[in-house]
Protein backbone atom coordinates (compact mmCIF):
# COMPACT_ATOMS: atom_id res chain seq x y z
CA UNK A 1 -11.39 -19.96 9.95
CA UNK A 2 -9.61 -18.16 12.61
CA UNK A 3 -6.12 -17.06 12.67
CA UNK A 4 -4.28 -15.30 15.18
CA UNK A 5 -4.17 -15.62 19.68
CA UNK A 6 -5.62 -13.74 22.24
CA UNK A 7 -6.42 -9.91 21.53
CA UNK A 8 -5.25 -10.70 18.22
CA UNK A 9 -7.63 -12.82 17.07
CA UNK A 10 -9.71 -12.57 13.39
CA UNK A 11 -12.16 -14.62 11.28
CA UNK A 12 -10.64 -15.16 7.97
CA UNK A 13 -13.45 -14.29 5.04
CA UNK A 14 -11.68 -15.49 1.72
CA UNK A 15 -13.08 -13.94 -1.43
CA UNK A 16 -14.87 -11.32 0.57
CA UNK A 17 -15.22 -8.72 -2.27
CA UNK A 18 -18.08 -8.94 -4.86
CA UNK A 19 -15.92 -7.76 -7.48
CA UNK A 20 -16.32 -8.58 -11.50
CA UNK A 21 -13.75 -11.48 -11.97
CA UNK A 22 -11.01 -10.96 -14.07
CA UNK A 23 -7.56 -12.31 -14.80
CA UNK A 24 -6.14 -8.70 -14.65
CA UNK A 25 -2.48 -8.50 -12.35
CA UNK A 26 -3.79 -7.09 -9.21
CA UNK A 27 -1.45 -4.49 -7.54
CA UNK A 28 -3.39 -1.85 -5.94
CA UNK A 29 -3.98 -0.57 -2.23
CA UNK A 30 -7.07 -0.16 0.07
CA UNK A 31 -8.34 2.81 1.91
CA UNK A 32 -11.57 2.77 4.37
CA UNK A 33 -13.67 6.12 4.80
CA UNK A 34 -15.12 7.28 7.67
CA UNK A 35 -18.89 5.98 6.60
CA UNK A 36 -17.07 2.37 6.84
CA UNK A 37 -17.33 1.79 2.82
CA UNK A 38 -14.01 0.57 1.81
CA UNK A 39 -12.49 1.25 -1.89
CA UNK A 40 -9.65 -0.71 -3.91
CA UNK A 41 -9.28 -1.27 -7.67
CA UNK A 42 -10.19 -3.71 -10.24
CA UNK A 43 -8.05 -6.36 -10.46
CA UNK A 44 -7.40 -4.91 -14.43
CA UNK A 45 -8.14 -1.59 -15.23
CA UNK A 46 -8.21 1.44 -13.22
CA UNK A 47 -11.56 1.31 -12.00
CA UNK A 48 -11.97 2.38 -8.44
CA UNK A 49 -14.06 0.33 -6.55
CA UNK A 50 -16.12 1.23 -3.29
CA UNK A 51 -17.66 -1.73 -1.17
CA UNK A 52 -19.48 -1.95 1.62
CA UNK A 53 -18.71 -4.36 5.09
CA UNK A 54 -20.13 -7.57 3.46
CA UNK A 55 -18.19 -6.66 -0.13
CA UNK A 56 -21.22 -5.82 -1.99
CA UNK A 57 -19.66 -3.38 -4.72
CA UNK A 58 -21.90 -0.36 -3.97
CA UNK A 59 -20.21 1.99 -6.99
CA UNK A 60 -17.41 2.21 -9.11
CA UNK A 61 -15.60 4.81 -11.50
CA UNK A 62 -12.92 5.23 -14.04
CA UNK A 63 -9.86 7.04 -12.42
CA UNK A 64 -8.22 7.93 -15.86
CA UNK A 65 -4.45 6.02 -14.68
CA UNK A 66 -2.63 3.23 -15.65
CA UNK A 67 -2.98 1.72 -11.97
CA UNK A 68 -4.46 2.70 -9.23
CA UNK A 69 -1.29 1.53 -6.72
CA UNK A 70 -1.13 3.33 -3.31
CA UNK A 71 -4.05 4.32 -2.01
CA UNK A 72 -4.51 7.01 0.96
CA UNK A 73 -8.04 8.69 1.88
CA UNK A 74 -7.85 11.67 3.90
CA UNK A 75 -9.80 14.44 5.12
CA UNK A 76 -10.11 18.58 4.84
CA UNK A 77 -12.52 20.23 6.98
CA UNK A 78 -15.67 18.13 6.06
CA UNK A 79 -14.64 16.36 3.01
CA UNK A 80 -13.16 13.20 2.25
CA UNK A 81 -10.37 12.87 -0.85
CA UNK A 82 -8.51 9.83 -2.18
CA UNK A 83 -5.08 10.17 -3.29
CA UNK A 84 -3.61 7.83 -5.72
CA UNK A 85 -0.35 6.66 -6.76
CA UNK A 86 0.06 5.78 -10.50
CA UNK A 87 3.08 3.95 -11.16
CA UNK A 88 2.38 4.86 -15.41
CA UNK A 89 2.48 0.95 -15.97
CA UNK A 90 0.24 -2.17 -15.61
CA UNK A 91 1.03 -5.79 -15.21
CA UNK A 92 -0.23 -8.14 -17.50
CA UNK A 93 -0.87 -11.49 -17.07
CA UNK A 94 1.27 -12.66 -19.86
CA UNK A 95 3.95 -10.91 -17.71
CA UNK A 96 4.42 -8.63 -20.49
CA UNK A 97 5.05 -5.66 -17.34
CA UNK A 98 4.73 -2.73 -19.77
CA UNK A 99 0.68 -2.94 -21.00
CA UNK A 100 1.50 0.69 -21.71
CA UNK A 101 3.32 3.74 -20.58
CA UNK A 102 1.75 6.67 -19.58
CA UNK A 103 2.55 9.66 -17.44
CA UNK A 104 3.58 8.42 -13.90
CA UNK A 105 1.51 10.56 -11.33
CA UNK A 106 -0.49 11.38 -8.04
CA UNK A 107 -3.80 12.48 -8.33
CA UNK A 108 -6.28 13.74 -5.90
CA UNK A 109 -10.04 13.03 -6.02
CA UNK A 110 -13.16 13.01 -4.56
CA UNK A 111 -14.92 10.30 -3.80
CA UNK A 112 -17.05 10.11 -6.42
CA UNK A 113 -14.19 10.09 -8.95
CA UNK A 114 -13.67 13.84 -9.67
CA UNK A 115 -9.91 15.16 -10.13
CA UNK A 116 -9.27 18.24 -8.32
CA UNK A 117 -5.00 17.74 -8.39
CA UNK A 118 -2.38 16.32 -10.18
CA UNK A 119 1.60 16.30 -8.67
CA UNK A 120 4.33 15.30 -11.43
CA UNK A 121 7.56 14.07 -11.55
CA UNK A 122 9.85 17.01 -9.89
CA UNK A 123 12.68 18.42 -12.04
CA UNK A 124 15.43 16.83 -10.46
CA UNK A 125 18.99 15.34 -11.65
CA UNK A 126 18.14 12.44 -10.53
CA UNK A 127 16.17 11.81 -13.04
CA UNK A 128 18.30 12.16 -15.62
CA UNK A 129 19.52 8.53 -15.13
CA UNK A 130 16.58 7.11 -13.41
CA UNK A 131 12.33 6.25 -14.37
CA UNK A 132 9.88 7.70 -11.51
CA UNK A 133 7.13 5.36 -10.76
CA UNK A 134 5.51 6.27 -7.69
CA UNK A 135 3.83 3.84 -5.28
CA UNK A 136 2.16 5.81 -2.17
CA UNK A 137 1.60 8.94 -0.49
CA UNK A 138 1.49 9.95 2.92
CA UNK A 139 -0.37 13.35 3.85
CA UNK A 140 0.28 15.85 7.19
CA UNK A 141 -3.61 16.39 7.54
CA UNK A 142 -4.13 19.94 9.13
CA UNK A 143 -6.96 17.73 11.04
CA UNK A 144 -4.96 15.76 13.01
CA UNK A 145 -2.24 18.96 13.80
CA UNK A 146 0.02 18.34 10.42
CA UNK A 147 0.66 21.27 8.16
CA UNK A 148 -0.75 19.37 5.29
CA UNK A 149 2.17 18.84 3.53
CA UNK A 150 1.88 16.02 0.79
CA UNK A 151 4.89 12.80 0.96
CA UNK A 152 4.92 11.07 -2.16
CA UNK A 153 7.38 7.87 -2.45
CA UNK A 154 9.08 6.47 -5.90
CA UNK A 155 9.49 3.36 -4.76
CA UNK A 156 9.13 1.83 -8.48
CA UNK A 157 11.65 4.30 -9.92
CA UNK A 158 14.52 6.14 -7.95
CA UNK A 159 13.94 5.01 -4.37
CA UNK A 160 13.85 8.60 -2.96
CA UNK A 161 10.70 10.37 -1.27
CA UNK A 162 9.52 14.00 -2.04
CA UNK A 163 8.22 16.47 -0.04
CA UNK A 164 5.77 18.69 -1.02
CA UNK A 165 3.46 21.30 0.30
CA UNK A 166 -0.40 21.53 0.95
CA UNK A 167 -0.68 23.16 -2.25
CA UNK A 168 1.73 20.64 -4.60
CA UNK A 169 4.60 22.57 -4.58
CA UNK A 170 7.85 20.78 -3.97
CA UNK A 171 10.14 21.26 -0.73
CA UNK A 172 12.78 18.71 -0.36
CA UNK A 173 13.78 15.04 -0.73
CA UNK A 174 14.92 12.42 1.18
CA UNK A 175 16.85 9.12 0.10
CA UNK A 176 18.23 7.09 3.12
CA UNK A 177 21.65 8.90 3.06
CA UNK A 178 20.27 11.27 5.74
CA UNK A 179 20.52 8.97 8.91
CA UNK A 180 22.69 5.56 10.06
CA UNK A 181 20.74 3.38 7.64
CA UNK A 182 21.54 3.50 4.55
CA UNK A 183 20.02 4.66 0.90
CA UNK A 184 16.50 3.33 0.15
CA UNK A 185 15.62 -0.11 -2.09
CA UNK A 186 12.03 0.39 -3.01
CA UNK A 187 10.39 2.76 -0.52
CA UNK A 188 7.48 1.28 -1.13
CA UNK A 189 4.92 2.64 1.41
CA UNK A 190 4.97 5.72 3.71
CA UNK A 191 2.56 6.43 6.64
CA UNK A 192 2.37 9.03 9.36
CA UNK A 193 1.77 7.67 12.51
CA UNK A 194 -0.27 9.78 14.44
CA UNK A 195 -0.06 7.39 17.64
CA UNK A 196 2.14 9.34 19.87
CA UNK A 197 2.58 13.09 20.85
CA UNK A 198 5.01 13.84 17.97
CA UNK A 199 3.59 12.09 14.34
CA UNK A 200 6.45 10.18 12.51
CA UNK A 201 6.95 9.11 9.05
CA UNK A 202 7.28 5.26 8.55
CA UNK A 203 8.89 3.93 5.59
CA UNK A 204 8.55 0.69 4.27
CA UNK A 205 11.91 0.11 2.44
CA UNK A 206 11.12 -3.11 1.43
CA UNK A 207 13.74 -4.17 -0.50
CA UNK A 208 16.18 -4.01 2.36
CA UNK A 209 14.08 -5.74 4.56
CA UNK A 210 13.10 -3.01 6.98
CA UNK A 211 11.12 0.03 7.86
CA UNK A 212 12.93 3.42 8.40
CA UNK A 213 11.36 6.40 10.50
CA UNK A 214 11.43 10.05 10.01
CA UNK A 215 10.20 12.97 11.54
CA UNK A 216 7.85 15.42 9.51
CA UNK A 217 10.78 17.68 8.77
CA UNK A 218 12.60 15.05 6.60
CA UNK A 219 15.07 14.09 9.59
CA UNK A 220 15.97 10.43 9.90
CA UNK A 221 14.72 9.40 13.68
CA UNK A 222 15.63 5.28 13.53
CA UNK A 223 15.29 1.84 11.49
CA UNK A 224 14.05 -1.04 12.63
CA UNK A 225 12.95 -4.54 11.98
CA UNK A 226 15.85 -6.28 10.22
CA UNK A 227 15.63 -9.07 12.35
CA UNK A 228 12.66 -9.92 11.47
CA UNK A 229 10.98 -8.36 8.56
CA UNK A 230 11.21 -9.93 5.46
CA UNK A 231 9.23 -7.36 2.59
CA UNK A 232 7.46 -4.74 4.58
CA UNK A 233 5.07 -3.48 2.00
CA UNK A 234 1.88 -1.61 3.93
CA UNK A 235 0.60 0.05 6.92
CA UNK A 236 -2.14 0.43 8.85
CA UNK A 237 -3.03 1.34 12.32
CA UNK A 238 -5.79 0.95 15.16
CA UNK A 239 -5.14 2.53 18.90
CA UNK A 240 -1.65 1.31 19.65
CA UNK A 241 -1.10 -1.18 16.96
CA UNK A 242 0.80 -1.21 13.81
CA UNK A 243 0.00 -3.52 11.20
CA UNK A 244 2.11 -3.88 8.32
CA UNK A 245 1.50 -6.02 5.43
CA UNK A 246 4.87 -8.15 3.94
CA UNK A 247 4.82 -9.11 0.27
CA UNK A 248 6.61 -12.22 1.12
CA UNK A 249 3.38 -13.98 2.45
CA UNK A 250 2.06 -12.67 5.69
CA UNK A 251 0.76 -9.74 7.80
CA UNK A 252 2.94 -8.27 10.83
CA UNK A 253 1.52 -6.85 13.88
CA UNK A 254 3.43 -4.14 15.50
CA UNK A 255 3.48 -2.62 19.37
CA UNK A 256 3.87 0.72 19.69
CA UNK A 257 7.67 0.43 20.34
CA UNK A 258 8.31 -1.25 16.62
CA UNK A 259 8.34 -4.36 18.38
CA UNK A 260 6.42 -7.65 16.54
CA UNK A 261 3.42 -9.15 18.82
CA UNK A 262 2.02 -11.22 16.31
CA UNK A 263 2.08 -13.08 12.50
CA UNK A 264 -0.83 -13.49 10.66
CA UNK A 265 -1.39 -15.80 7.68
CA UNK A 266 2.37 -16.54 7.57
CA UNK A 267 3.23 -18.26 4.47
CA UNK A 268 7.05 -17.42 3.53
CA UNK A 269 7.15 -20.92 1.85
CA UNK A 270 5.08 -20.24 -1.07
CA UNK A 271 7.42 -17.30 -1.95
CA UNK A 272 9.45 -20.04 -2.92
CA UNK A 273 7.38 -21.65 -5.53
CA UNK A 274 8.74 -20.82 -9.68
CA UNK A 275 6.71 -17.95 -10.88
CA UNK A 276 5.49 -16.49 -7.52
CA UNK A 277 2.87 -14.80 -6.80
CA UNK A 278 1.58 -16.91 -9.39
CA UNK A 279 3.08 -20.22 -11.13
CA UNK A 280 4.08 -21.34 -14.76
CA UNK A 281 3.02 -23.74 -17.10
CA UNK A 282 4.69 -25.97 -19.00
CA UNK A 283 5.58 -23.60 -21.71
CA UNK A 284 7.37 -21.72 -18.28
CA UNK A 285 4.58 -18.77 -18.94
CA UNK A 286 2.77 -17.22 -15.91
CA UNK A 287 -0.45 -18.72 -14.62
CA UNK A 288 -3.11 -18.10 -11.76
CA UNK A 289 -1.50 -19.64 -8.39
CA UNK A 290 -2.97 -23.09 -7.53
CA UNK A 291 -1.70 -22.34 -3.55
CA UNK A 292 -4.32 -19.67 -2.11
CA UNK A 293 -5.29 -21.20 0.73
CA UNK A 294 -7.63 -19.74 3.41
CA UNK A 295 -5.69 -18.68 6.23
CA UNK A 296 -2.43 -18.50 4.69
CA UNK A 297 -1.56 -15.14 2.46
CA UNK A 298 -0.09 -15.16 -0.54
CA UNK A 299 1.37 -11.77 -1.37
CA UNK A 300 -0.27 -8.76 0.68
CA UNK A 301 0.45 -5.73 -1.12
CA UNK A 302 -2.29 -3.00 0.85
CA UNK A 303 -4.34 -3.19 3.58
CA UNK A 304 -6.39 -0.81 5.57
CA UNK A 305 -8.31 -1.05 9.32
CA UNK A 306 -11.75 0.18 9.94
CA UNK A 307 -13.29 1.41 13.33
CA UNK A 308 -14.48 -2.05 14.51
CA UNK A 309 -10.80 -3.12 13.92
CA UNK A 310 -11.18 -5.26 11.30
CA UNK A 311 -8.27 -5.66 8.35
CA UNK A 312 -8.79 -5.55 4.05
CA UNK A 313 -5.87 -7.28 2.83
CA UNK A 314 -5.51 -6.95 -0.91
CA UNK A 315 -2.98 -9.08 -2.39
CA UNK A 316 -0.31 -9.02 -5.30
CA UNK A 317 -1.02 -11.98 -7.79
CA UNK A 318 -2.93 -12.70 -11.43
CA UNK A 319 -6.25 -12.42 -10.59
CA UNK A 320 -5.83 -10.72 -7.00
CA UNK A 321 -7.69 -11.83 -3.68
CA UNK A 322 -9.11 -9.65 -1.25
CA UNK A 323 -9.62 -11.09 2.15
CA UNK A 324 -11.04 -9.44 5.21
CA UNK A 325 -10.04 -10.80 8.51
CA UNK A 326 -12.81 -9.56 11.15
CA UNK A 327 -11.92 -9.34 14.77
CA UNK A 328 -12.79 -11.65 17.24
């Protein structure tokens, strides 16, 4: 199936991941490395997951979180490193959201599933009245002319973003209050965009329907996409694109003045159905969707580009779905 027009044109691959089945919440992101092998999560546990181009599951390893939620892969002279956003609590099917309560956290590994950091929640008064339950980090890599400061958003708990430096040590935080815009609702994602002379931090504050943009130094630079962004939720770039994945049923494809060029797989309808992402029986408890359709998204949580340009969606429901979308 193809979705898409012109230069923005993919082959939908539904199911594309050989992953073991499982009824497990998915809620996890996607990175790519630069070998092309791309890594998610099990649908259930924290088991990180690496796959190669056709979504044979090539190796796999216990990450020691609750969830595995954001994603990021970057690199430091010659080595790769994941960094991973545990949000200290899992889904369940039953909808029962607390499986268990951990310590929320980011940890750094290798790729082969060793731990070589661990950033906590900072000793702030915020938190005196509010959970932290971060959902992504963003990293400065030295490699691309950052200072390799590490950006680490609580999007699950008190909608603020913390800066930290190269080494884990904490610098400052942000909130919303800084610019025009307004306080953060659910910063989910953050990405540095690398795409123009001076790098920018995007963040996807999803609950208020936009994405807000910083500069490296914490200073609020502009907001955009009210008009038409519904639940920005993930980014992704290739060249001069911006692709950003909205929970509410579609992907969003971005010029490089923040301006939309294309929708893929929209499906805002769905959203609309009792008990989405998934449905409800008769007793009104959750159940797997019956509306995945090929070519229409249900709830795209991560997604990641590789060099050939093609896009790993990974998607918010009971059960998950992991679709690749190869360029034409």
């Amino acid at each position: 199936m193809r979705i898409g027009k012109g230069d923005n044109s993919y082959q939908w691959i539904d199911n594309w991941a050989k992953s073991p089945k499982s009824d497990g919440w998915a809620h996890h992101g996607v990175a790519i490395t630069e070998a092309g092998h791309i890594i998610a999560c099990h649908q259930e546990q924290a088991t990180i997951q690496t796959f190669d181009g056709n979504g044979k599951l090539l190796s796999s390893w216990e990450s020691g979180l609750v969830e595995a939620h954001g994603i990021t892969i970057v690199k430091e002279d010659s080595t790769e490193y994941l960094w991973i956003a545990d949000t200290g609590k899992k889904n369940l099917a039953s909808l029962s959201y607390e499986k268990h309560e951990d310590t929320p956290q980011v940890a750094k590994f290798t790729l082969d599933g060793q731990r070589v950091m661990n950033i906590q929640q900072p000793d702030l008064p915020i938190y005196d009245s509010n959970n932290y339950s971060p959902t992504w980090i963003a990293v400065n890599e030295e490699r691309t002319g950052g200072n390799g400061d590490i950006w680490v958003a609580d999007g699950y708990g008190a909608s603020c973003i913390h800066r930290y430096d190269k080494f884990g040590n904490y610098i400052s935080t942000i909130n919303g209050e800084e610019g025009d815009a307004g306080l953060f609702n659910c910063p989910h994602s953050i990405f540095i965009d690398t795409r123009k002379s001076n790098s920018e931090l995007y963040i996807a504050d999803r609950s208020n329907g936009r994405v807000q943009v910083y500069d490296l130094e914490g200073n609020f630079k502009r907001v955009f996409g009210s008009d038409f962004f519904t639940s920005p939720s993930g980014f992704a770039i290739h060249e001069n694109l911006m692709i950003v994945a909205e929970l509410k049923a579609r992907l969003v494809i971005l010029n490089i003045d923040d301006e939309p060029i294309e929708y893929l797989g929209s499906n805002i309808e769905v959203t609309e159905v009792e008990g989405w992402p998934n449905n409800v029986n008769e007793k009104g408890e959750p159940v797997p969707t019956a509306f995945l359709r090929p070519g229409k998204f249900n709830s795209p949580h991560g997604l990641a580009v590789d060099k050939d340009k093609n896009l790993y969606v990974a998607e918010w429901l009971i059960g998950g779905r992991f679709t690749k979308l190869k360029k034409i």
